[in-house]
C-alpha atoms as a PDB file:
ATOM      1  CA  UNK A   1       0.000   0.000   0.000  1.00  0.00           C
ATOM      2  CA  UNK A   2       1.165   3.089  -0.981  1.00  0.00           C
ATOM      3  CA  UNK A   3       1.118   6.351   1.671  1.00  0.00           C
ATOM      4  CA  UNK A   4      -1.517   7.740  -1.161  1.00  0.00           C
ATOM      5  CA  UNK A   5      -3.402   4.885  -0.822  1.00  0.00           C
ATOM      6  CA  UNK A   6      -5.382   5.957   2.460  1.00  0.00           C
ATOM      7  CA  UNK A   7      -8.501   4.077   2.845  1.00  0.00           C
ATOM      8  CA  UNK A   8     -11.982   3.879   5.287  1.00  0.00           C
ATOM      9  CA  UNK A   9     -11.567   0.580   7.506  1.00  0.00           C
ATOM     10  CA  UNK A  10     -14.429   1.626   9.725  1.00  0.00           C
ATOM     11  CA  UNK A  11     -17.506   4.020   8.967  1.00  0.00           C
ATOM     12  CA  UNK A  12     -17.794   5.064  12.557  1.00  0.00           C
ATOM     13  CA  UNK A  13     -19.936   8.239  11.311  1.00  0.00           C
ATOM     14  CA  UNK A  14     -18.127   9.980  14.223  1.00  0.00           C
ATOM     15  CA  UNK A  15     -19.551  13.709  14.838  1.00  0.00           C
ATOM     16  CA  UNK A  16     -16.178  14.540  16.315  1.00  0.00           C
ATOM     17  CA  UNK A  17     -13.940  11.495  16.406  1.00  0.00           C
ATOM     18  CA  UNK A  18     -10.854  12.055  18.387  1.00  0.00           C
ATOM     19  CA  UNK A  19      -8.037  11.133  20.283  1.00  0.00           C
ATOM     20  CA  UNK A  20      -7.184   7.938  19.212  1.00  0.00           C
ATOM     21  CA  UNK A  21      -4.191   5.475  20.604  1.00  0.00           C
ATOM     22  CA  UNK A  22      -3.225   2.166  20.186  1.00  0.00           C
ATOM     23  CA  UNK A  23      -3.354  -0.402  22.783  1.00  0.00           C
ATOM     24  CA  UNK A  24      -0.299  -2.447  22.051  1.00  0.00           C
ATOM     25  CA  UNK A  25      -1.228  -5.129  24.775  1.00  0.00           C
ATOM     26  CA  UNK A  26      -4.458  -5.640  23.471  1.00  0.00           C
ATOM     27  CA  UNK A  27      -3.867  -4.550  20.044  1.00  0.00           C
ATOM     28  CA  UNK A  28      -6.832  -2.489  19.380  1.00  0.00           C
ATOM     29  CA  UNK A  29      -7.705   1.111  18.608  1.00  0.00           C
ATOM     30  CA  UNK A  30      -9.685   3.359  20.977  1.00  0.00           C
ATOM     31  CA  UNK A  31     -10.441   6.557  20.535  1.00  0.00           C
ATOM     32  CA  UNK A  32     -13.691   8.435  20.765  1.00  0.00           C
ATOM     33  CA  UNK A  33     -16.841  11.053  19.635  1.00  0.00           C
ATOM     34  CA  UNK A  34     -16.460  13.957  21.412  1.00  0.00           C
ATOM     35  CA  UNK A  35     -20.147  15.248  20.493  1.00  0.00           C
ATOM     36  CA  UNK A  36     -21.447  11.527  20.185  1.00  0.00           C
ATOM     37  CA  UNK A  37     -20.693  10.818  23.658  1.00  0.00           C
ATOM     38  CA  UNK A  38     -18.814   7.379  23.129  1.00  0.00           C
ATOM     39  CA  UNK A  39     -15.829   5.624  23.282  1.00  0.00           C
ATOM     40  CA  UNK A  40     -14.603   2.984  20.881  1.00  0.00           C
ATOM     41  CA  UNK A  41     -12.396   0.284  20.756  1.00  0.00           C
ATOM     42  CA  UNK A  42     -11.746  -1.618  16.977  1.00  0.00           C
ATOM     43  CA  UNK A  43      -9.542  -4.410  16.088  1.00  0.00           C
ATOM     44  CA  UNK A  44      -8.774  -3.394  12.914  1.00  0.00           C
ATOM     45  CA  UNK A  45      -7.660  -6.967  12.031  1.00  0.00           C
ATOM     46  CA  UNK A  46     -10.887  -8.456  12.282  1.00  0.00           C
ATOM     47  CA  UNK A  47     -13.120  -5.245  12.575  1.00  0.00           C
ATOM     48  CA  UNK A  48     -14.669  -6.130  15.940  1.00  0.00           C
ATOM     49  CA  UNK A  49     -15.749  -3.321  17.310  1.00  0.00           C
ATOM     50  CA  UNK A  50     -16.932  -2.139  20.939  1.00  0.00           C
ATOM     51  CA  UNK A  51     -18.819   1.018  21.748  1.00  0.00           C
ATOM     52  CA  UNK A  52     -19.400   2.149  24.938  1.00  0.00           C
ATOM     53  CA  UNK A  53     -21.912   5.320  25.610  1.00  0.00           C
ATOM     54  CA  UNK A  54     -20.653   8.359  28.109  1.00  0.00           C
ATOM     55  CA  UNK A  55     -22.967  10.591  30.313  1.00  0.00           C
ATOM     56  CA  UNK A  56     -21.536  13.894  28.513  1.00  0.00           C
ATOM     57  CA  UNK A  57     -18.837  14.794  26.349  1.00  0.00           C
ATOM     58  CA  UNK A  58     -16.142  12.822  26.218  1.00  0.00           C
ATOM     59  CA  UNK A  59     -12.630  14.947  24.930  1.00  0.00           C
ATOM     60  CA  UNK A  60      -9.952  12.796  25.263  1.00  0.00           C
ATOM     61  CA  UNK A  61      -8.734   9.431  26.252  1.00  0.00           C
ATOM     62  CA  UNK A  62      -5.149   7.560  27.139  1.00  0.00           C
ATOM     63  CA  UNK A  63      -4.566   4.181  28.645  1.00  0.00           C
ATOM     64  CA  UNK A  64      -2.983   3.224  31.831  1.00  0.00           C
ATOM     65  CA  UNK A  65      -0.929   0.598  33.023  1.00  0.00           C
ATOM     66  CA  UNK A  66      -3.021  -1.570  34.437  1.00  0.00           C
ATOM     67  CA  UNK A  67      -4.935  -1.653  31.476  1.00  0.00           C
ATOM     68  CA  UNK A  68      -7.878   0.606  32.183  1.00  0.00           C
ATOM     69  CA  UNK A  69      -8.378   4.149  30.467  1.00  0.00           C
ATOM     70  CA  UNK A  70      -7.544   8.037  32.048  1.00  0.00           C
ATOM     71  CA  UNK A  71     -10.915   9.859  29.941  1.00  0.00           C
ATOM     72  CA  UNK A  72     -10.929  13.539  29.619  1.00  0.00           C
ATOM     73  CA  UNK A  73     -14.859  14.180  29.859  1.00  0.00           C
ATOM     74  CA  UNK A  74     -16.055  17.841  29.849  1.00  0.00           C
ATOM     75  CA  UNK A  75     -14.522  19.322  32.677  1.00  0.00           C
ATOM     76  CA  UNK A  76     -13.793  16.398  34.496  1.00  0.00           C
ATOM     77  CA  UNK A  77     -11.115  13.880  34.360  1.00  0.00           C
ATOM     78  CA  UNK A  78     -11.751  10.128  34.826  1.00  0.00           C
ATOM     79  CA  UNK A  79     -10.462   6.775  35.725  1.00  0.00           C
ATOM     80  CA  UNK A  80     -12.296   4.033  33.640  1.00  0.00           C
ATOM     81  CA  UNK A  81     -12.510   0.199  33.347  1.00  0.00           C
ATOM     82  CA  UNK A  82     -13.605  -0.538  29.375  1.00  0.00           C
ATOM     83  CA  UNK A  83     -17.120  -0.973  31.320  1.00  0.00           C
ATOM     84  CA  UNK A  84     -18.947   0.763  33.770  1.00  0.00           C
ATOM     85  CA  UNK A  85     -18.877   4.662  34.624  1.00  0.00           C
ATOM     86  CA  UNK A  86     -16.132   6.718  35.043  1.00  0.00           C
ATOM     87  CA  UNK A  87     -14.694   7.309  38.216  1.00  0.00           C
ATOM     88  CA  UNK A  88     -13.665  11.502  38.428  1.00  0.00           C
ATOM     89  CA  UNK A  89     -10.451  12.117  39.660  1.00  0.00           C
ATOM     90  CA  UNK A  90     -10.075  15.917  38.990  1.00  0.00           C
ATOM     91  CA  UNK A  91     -12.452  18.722  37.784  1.00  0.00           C
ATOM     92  CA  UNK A  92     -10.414  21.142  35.600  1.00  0.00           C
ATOM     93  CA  UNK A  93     -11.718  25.052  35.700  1.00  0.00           C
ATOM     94  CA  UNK A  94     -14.392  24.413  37.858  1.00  0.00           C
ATOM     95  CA  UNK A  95     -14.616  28.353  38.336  1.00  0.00           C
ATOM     96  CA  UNK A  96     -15.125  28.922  34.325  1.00  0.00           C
ATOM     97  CA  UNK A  97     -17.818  27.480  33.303  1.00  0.00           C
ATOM     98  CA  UNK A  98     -17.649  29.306  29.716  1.00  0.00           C
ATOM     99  CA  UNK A  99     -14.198  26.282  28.956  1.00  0.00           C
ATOM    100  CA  UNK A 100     -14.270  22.709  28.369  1.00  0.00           C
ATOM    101  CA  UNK A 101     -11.722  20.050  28.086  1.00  0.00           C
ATOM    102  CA  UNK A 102      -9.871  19.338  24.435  1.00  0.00           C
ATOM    103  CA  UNK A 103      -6.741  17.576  23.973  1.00  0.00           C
ATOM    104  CA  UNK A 104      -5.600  15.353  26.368  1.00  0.00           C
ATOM    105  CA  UNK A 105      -2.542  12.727  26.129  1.00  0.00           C
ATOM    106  CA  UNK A 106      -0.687  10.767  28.528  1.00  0.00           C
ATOM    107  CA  UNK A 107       3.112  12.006  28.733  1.00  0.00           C
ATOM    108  CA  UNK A 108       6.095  10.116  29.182  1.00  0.00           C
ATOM    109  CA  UNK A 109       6.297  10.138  32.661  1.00  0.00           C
ATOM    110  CA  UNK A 110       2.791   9.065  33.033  1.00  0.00           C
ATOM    111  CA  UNK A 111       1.415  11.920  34.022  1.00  0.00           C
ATOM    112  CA  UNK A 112      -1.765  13.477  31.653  1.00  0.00           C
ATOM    113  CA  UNK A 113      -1.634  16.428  30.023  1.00  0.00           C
ATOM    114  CA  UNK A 114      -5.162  18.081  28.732  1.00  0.00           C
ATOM    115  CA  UNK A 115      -5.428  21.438  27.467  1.00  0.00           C
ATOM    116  CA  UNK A 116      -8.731  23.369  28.147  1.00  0.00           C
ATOM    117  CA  UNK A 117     -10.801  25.977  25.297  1.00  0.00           C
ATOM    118  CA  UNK A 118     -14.292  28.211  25.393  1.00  0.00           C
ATOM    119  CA  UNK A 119     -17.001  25.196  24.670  1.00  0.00           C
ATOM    120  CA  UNK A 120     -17.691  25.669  20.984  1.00  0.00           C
ATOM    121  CA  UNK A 121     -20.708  23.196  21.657  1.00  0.00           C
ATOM    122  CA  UNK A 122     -24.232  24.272  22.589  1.00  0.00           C
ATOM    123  CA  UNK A 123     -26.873  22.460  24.475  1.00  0.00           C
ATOM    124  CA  UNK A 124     -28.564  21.302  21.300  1.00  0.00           C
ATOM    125  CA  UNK A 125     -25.008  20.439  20.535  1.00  0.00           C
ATOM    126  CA  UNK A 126     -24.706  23.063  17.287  1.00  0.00           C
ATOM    127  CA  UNK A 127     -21.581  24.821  16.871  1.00  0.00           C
ATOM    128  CA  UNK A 128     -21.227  27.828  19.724  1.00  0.00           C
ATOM    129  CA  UNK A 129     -18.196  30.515  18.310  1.00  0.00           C
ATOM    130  CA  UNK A 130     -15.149  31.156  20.430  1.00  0.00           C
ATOM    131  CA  UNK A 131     -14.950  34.887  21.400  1.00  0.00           C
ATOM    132  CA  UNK A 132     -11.442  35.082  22.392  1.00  0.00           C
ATOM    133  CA  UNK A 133      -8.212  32.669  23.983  1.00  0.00           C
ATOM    134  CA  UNK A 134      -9.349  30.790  27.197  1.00  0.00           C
ATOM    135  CA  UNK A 135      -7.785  27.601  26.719  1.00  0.00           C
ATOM    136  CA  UNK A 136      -4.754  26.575  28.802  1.00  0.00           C
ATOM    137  CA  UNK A 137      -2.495  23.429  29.752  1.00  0.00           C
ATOM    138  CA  UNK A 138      -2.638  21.242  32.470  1.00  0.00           C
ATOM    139  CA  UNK A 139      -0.719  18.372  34.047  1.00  0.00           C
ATOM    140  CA  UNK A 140      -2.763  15.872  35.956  1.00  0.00           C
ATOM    141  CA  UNK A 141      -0.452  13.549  37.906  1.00  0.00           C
ATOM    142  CA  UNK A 142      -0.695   9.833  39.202  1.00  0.00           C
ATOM    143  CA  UNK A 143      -1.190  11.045  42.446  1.00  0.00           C
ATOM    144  CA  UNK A 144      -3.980  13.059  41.291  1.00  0.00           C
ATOM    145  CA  UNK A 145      -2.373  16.076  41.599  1.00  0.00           C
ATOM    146  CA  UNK A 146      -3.309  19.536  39.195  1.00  0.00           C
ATOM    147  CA  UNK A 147      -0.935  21.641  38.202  1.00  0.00           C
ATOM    148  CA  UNK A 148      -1.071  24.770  35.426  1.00  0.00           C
ATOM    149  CA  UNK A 149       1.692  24.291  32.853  1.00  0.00           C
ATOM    150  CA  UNK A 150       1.891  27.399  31.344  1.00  0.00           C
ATOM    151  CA  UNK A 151       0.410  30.908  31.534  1.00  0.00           C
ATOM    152  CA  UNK A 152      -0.084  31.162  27.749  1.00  0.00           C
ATOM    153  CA  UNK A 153      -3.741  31.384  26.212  1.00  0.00           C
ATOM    154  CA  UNK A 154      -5.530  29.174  23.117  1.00  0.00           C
ATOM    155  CA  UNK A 155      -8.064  29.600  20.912  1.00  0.00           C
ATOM    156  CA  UNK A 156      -8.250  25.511  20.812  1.00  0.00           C
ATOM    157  CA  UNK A 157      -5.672  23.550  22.842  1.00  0.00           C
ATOM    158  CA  UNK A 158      -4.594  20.741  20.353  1.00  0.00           C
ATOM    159  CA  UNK A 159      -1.934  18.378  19.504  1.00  0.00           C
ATOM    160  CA  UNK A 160       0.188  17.328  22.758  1.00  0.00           C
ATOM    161  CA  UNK A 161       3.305  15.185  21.335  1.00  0.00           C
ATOM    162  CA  UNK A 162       7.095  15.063  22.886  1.00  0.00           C
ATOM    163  CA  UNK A 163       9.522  14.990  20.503  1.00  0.00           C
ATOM    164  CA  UNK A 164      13.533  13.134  21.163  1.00  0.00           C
ATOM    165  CA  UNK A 165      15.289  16.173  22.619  1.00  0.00           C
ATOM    166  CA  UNK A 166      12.463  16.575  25.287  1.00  0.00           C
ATOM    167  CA  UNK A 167      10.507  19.364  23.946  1.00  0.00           C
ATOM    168  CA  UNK A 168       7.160  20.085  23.890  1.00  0.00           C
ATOM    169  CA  UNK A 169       4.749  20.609  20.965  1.00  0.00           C
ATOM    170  CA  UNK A 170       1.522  21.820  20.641  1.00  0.00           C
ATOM    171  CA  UNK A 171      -0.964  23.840  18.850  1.00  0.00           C
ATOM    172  CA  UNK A 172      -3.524  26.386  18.606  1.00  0.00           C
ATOM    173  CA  UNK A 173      -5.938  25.336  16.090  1.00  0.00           C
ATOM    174  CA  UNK A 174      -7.336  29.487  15.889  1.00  0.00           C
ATOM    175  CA  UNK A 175      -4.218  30.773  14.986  1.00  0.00           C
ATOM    176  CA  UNK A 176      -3.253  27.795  12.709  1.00  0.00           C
ATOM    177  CA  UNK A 177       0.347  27.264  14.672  1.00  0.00           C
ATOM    178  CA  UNK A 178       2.100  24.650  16.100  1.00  0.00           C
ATOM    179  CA  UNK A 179       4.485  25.936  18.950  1.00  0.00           C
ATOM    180  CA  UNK A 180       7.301  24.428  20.923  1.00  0.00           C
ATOM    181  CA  UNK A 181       8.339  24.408  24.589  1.00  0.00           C
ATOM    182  CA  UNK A 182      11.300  23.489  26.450  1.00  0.00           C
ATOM    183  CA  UNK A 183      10.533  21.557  30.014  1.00  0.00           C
ATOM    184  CA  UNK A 184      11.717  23.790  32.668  1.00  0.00           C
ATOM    185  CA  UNK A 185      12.274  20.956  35.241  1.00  0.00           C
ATOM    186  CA  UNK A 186      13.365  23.127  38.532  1.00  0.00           C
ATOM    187  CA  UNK A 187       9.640  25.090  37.887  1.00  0.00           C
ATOM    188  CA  UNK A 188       7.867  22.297  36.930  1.00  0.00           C
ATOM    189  CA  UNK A 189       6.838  23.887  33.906  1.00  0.00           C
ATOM    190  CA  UNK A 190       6.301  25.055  30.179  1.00  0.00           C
ATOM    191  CA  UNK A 191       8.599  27.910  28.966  1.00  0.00           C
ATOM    192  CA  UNK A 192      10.938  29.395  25.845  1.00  0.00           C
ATOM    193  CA  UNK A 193       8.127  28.993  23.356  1.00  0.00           C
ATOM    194  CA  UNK A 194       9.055  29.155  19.736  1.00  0.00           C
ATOM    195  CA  UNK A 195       6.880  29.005  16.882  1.00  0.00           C
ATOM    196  CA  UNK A 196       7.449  25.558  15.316  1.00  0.00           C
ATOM    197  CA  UNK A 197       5.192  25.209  12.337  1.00  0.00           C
ATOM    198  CA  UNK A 198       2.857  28.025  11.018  1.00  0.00           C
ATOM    199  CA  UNK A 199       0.947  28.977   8.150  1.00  0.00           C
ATOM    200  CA  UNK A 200       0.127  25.836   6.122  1.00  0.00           C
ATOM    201  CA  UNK A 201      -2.557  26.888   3.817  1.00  0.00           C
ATOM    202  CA  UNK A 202      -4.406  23.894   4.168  1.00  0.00           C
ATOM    203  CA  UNK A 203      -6.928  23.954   6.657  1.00  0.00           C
ATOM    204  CA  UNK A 204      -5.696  24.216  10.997  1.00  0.00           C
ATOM    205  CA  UNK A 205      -4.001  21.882  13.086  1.00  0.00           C
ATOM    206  CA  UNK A 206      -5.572  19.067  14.759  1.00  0.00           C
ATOM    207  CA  UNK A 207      -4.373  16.416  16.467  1.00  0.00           C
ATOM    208  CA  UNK A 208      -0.671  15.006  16.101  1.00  0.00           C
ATOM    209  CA  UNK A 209       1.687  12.132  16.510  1.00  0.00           C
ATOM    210  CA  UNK A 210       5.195  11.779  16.239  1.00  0.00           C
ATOM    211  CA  UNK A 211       7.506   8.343  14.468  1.00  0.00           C
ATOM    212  CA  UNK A 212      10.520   6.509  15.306  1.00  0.00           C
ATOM    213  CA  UNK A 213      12.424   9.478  13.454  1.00  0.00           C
ATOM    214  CA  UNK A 214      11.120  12.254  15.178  1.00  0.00           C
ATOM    215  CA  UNK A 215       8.569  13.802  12.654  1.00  0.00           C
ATOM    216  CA  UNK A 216       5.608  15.315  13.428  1.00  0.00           C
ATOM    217  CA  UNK A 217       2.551  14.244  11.659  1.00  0.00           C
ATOM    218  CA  UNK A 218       0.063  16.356  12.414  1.00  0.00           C
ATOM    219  CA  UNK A 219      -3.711  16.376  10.488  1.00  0.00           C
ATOM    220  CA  UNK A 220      -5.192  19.459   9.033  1.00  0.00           C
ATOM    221  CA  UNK A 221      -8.767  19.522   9.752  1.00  0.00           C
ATOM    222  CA  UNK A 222     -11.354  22.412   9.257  1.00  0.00           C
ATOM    223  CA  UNK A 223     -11.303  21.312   5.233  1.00  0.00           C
ATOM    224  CA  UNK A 224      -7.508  20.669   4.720  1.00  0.00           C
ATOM    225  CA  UNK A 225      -8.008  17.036   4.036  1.00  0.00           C
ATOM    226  CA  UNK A 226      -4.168  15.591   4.712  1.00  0.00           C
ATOM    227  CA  UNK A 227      -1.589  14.680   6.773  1.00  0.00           C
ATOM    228  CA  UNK A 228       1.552  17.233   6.949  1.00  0.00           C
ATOM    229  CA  UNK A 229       4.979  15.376   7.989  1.00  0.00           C
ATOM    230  CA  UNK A 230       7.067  17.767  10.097  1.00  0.00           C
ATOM    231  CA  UNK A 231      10.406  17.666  10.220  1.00  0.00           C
ATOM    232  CA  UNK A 232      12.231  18.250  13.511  1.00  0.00           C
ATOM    233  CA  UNK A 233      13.625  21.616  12.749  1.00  0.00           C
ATOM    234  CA  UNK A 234       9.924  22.848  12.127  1.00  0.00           C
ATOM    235  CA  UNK A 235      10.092  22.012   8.242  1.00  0.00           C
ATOM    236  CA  UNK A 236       7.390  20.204   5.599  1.00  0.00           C
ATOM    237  CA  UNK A 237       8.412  17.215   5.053  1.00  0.00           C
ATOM    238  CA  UNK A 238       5.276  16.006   3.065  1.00  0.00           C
ATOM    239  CA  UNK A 239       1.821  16.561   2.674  1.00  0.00           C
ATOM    240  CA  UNK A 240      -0.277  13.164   2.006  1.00  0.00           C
ATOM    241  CA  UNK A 241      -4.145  14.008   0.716  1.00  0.00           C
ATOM    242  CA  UNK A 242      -7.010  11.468   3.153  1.00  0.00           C
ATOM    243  CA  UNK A 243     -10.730  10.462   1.644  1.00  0.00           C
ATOM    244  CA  UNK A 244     -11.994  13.052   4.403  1.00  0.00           C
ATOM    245  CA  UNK A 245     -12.232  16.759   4.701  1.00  0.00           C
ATOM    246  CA  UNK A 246     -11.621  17.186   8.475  1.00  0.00           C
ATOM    247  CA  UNK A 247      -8.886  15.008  10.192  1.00  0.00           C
ATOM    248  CA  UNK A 248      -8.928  15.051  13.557  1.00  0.00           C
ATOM    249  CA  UNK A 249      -6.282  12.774  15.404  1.00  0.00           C
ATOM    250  CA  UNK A 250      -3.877  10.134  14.497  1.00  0.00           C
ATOM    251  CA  UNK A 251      -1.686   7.467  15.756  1.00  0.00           C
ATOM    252  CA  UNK A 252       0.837   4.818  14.740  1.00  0.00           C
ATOM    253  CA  UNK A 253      -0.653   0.872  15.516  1.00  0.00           C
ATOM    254  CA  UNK A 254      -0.561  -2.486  14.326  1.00  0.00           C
ATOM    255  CA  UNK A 255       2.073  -4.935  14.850  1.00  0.00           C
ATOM    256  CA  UNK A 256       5.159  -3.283  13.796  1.00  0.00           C
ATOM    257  CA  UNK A 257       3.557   0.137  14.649  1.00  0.00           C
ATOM    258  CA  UNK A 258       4.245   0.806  10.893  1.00  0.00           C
ATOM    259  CA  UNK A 259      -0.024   1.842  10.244  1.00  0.00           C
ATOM    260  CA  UNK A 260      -1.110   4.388  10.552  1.00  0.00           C
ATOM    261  CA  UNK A 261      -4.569   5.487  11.451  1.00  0.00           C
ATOM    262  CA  UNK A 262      -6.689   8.592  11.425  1.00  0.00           C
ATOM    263  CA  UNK A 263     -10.094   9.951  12.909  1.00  0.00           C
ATOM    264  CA  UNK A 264     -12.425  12.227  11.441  1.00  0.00           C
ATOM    265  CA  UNK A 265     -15.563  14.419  12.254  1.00  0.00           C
ATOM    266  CA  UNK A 266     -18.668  15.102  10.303  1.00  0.00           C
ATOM    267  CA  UNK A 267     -19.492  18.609  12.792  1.00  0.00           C
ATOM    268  CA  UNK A 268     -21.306  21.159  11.147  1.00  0.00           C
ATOM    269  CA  UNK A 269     -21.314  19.418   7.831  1.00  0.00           C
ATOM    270  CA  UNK A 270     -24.681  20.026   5.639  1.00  0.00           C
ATOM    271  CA  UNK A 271     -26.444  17.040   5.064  1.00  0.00           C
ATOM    272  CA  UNK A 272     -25.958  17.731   1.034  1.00  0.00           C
ATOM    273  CA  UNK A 273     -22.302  17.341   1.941  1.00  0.00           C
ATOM    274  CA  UNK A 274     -22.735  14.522   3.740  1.00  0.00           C
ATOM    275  CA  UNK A 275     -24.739  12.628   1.358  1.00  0.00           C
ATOM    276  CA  UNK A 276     -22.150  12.869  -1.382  1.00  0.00           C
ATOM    277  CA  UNK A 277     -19.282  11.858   0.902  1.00  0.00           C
ATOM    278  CA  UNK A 278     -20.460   9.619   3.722  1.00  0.00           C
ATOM    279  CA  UNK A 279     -17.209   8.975   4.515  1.00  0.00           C
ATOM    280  CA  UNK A 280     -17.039  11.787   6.925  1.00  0.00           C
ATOM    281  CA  UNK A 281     -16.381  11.224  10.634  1.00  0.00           C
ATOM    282  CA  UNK A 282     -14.863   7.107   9.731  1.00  0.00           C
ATOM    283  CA  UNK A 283     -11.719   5.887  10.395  1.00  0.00           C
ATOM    284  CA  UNK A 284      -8.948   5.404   7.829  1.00  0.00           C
ATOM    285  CA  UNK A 285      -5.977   3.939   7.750  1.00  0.00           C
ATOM    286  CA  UNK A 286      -2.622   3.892   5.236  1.00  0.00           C
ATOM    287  CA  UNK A 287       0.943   2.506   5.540  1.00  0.00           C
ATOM    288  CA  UNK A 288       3.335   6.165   5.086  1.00  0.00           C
ATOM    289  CA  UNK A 289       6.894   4.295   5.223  1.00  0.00           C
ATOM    290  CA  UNK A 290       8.251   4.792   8.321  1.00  0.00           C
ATOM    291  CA  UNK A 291       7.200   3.132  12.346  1.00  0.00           C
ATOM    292  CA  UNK A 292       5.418   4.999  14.938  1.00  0.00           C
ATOM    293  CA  UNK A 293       6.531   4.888  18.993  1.00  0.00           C
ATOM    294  CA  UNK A 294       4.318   2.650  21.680  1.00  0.00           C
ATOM    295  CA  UNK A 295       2.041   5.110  23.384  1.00  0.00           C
ATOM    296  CA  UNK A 296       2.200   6.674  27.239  1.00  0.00           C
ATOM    297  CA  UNK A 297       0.719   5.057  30.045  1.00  0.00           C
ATOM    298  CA  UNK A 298      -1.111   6.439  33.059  1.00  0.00           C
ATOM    299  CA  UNK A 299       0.203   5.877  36.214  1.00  0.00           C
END
C-alpha cells in the first residue's frame, strides 16, 4: 500500500472522532466522539468493534498501566474500566464554566496532560463561536495532583506530542500554529516557546503524533483534508491528501507500529455534503513508510 493509498476501515460516522491510541497489549484502537458521547475500541484486524456510551462529552482518552483508560470528559477527568462509569479524579476550571476540556494525552512520565478551550458546543449540541483565547495546559499527575503548565492562552488547545530532545509541541488550532516548549524541570513547567510550524494553507491543526524518526505528523482539519509530515527543525516534510475533509487525530498501531490510522468528524457538515461523501467522521488507515513509537501510560 502506498502512503496515497489511504482508505476507510471503519464508517464510525463519528460527529467529532478524536483522540485515538493504540493499545499495544491488546492490540486495538480506541479513541472516541467527542459530540457523540462514546468511546470505541476496533480491532482493525478483524473489525470487531466495541462502543461504549458516556454521560456527557467525552474529549480525550489515554490508557494506563493496568490496562484501564484516564478519559478527559467535559470538565472532568476520569479513571475508567472498558465498562462501567467513570470514576472523576479531577475537575479542571471548575470556576469557568464558559471552557471545556480538548486535547488530552498521557506524557512520558505518566502523568496526563489536557489542554482546556471556550465550549464551541451548545446544548442542542450546534456549533457555539469562540470569542477570544481561554484555553490553557494542564498536568494531571498519578497522584492526582493539578498543576497549570503554562500561563499562555488558546483559541483551541490541540496536539500534545514530545519529541527526542524533550521538547514540547503543541498547537492552537485558531491561529493555525504549532508551537514548541522546552521543560523547565526546577519550575515544573512550560517555557521558551518558539513558533514551530505556522501557516500551512491547508486547513488548521488538529491532532498530532510523532515516528521513530522524530517527525511530526500532524492532520489538518477544518477542510484541509491531509496529513503534513514535520520535520524536527519545524520544516514540511510532506503533505499526504485522506478520503476526508476534516482530520482530527492520528496514531501509529498495528504490529510493527508501521499503520497508521486517522479519525475524522462530520461537525457542522450540511447534510448535502454529507450525502455525497459519507465517509465523513470514519476511520482510515494507510501505511506512510516509516514506524510509529508505543504510546504513554497512566500511572
Amino acid at each position: 500500500m502506498r502512503e496515497t493509498d489511504a482508505a476507510l476501515i471503519f464508517d464510525a460516522r463519528d460527529v467529532v472522532g478524536e483522540s485515538i491510541v493504540w493499545d499495544d497489549r491488546r492490540r486495538r484502537l480506541v479513541w472516541v466522539d467527542i459530540i457523540g458521547r462514546r468511546i470505541h475500541r476496533l480491532d482493525p484486524e478483524s473489525g470487531a468493534h466495541e462502543g461504549w456510551p458516556m454521560p456527557g462529552l467525552v474529549t480525550s482518552v489515554g490508557l494506563r498501566r493496568d490496562g484501564g483508560a484516564v478519559v478527559g470528559l467535559c470538565k472532568e477527568i476520569a479513571l475508567w474500566d472498558f465498562g462501567g462509569p467513570p470514576r472523576t479524579v479531577a475537575t479542571i476550571e471548575a470556576y469557568k464554566p464558559g471552557t471545556r476540556l480538548n486535547e488530552g494525552v498521557v506524557a512520558p512520565d505518566g502523568s496526563f496532560w489536557v489542554g482546556t478551550m471556550a465550549n464551541n458546543i451548545g446544548p442542542d449540541d450546534a456549533p457555539l463561536d469562540i470569542a477570544g483565547d481561554e484555553g490553557r495546559l494542564y498536568r494531571l499527575g498519578p497522584d492526582g495532583g493539578v498543576t497549570s503548565l503554562s500561563d499562555d492562552r488558546f483559541g483551541i488547545t490541540n496536539t500534545m506530542v514530545w519529541m527526542p530532545d524533550g521538547r514540547f509541541v503543541t498547537a492552537d488550532t485558531m491561529k493555525n500554529v504549532l508551537y514548541s516548549y522546552r521543560w523547565n524541570d526546577s519550575a515544573r513547567r512550560l517555557d521558551d516557546r518558539h513558533r514551530y510550524f505556522e501557516g500551512f494553507a491547508r486547513g488548521l491543526p488538529d491532532g498530532s503524533c510523532i515516528d521513530a524518526e522524530g517527525f511530526v505528523w500532524n492532520c489538518r482539519v477544518v477542510g484541509g483534508g491531509c496529513l503534513v509530515r514535520i520535520a524536527p527543525d519545524g520544516t514540511l516534510d510532506r503533505v499526504v491528501d485522506l478520503p476526508c475533509s476534516w482530520p482530527t487525530s492520528c496514531t501509529f498501531g498495528g504490529a510493527d507500529l508501521d499503520t497508521l490510522f486517522v479519525t475524522s468528524a462530520r461537525f457542522t457538515m450540511t447534510p448535502e455534503h454529507l450525502a455525497a461523501n459519507p465517509a465523513e467522521g470514519g476511520l482510515f488507515s494507510l501505511r506512510p513508510g516509516v514506524r510509529g513509537v508505543a504510546a504513554n501510560r497512566f500511572g
